[in-house]
C-alpha atoms as a PDB file:
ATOM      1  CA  UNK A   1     109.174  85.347 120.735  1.00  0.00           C
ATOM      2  CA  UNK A   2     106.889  83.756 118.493  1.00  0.00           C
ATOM      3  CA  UNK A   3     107.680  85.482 114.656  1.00  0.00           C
ATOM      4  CA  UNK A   4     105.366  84.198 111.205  1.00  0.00           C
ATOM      5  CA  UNK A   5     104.518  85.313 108.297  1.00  0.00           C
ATOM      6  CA  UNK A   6     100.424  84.486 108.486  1.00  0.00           C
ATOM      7  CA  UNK A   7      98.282  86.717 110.368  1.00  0.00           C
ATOM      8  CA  UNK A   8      97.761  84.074 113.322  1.00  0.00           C
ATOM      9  CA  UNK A   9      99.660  81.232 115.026  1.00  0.00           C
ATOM     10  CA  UNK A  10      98.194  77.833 114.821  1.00  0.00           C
ATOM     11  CA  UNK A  11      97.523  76.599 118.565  1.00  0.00           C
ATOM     12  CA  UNK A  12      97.802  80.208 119.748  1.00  0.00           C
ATOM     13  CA  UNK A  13      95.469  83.083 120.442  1.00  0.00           C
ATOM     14  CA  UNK A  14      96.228  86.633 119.976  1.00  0.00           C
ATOM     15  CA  UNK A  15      94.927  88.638 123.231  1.00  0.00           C
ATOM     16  CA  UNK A  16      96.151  91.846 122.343  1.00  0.00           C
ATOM     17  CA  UNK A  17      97.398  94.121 119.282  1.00  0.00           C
ATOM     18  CA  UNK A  18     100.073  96.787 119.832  1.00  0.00           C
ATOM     19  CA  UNK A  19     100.437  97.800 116.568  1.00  0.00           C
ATOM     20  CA  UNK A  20     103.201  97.482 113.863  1.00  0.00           C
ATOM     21  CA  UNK A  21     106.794  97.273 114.538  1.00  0.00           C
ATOM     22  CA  UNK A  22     109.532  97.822 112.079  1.00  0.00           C
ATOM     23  CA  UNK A  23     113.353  97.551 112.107  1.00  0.00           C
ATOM     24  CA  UNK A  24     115.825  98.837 109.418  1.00  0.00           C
ATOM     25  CA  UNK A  25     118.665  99.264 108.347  1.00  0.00           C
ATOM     26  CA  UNK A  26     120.765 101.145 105.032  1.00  0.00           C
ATOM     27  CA  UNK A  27     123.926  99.809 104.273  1.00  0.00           C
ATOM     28  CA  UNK A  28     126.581 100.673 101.700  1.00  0.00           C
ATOM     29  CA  UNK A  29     128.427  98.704  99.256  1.00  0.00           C
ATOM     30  CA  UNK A  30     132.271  98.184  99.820  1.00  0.00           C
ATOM     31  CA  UNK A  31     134.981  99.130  97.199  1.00  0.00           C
ATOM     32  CA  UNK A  32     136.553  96.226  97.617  1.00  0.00           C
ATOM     33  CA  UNK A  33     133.410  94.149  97.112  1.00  0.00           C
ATOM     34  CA  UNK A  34     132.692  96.153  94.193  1.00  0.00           C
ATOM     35  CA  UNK A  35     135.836  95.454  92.655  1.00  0.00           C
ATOM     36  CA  UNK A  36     135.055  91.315  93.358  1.00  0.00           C
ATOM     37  CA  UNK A  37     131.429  91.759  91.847  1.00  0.00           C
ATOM     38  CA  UNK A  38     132.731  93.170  88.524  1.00  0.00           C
ATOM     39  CA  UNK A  39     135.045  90.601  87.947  1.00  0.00           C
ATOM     40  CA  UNK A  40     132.382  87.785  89.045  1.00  0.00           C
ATOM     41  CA  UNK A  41     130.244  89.879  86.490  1.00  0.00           C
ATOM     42  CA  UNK A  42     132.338  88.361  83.945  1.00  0.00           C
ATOM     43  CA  UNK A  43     133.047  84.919  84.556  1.00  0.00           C
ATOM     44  CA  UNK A  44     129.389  84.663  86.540  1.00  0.00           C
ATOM     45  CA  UNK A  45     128.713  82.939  89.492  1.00  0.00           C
ATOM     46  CA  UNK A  46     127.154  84.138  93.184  1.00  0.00           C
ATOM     47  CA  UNK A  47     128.534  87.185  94.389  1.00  0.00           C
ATOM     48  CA  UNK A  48     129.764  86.078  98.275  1.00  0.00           C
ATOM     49  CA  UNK A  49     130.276  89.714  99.629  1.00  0.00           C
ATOM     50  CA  UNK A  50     127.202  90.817  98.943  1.00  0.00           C
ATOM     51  CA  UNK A  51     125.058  87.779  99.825  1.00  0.00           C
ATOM     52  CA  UNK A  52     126.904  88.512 102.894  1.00  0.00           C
ATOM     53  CA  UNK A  53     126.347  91.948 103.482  1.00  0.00           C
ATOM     54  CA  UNK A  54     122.349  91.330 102.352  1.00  0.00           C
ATOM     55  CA  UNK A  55     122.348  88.660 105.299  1.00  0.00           C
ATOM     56  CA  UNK A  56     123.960  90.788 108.028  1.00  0.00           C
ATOM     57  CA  UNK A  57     121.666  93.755 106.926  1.00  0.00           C
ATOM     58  CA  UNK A  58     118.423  91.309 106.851  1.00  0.00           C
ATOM     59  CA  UNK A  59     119.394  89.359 110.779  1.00  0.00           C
ATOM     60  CA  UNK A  60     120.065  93.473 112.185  1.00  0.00           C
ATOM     61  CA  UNK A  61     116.659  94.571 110.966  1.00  0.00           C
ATOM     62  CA  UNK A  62     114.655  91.675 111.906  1.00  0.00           C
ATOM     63  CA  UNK A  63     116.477  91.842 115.368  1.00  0.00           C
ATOM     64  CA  UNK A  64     115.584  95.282 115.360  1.00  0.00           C
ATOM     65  CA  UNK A  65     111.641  94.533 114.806  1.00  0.00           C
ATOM     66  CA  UNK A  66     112.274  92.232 117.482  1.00  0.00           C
ATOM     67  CA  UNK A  67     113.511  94.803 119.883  1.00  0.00           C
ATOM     68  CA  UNK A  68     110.754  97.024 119.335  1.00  0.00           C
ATOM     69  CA  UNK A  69     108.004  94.156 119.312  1.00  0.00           C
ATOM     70  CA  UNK A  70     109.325  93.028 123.218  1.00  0.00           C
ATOM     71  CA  UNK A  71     109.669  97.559 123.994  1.00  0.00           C
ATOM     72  CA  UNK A  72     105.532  97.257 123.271  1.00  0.00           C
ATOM     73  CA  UNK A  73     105.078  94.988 125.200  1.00  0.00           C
ATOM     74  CA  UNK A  74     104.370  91.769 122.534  1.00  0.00           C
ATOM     75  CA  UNK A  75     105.904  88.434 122.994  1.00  0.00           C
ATOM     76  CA  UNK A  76     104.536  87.252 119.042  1.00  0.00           C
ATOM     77  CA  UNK A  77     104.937  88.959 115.597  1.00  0.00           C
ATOM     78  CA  UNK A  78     103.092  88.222 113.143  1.00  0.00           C
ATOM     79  CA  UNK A  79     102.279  89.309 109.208  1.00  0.00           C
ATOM     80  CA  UNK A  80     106.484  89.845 108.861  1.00  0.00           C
ATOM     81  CA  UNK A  81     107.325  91.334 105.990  1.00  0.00           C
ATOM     82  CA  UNK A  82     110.549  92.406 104.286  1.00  0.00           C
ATOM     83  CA  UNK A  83     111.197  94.839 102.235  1.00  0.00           C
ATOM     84  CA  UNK A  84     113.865  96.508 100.056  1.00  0.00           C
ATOM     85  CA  UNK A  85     114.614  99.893  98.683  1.00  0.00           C
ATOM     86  CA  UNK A  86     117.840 101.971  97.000  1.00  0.00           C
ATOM     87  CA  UNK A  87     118.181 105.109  99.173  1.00  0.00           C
ATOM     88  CA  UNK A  88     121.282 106.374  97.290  1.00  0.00           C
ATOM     89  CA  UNK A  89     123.735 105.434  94.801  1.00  0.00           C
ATOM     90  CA  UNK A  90     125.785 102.481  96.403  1.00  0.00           C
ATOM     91  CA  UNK A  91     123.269 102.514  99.382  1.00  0.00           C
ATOM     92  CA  UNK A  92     120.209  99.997 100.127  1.00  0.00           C
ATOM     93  CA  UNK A  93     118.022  99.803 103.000  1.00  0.00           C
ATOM     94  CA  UNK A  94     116.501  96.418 104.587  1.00  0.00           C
ATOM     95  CA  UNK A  95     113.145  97.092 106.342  1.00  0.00           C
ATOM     96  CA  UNK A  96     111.401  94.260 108.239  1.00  0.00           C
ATOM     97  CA  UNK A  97     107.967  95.107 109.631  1.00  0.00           C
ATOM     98  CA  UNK A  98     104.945  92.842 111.341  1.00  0.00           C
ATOM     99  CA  UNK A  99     102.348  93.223 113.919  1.00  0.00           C
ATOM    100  CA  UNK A 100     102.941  93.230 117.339  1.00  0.00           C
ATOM    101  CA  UNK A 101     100.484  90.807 119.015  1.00  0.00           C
ATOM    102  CA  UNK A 102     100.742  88.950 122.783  1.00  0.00           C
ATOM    103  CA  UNK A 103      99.357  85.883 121.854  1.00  0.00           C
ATOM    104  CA  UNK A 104      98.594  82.746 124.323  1.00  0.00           C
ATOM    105  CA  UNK A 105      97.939  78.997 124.790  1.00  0.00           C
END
């Protein structure tokens, strides 16, 4: 599965467009990473548990796109996007969206 970020692939040609596919997820922050942010908070530094929980959330929603892309029938995605968004207190959701193309060459 070819998967980019510009509208085309360089050597490629797209043949056919099935349309956008998307993959999400919401997650929810842990007490216990809580409790770790607020005291990084005050001595500063990277916050481990939740670049971790931001990666797993990112690599299940772009595996999700993927999922959907290969259901339509696409072996290319391109235009990937990723977006963010609070859906509650404590709760984000990850949202990963391209087009669906079958490109070939």
């Amino acid at each position: 599965m070819f998967v980019t970020t510009t509208d085309d692939i360089p050597g490629r040609t797209i043949t056919a467009c099935h349309g956008v596919a998307s993959g999400s997820t919401v997650r929810a922050k842990h007490a216990g990473r809580d409790i770790m942010a607020g005291l990084k908070n005050i001595v500063g530094g990277e916050l481990k548990g939740y670049t971790e929980l931001l990666n797993e959330a990112r690599e299940e929603a772009y595996q999700r796109m993927l999922d959907q892309a290969v259901q339509m029938g696409a072996n290319a995605v391109v235009n990937v996007r990723f977006s963010t968004s609070s859906v509650a207190a404590g709760a984000s959701e990850i949202y990963v969206y391209g087009t669906a193309v079958t490109v070939e060459g």
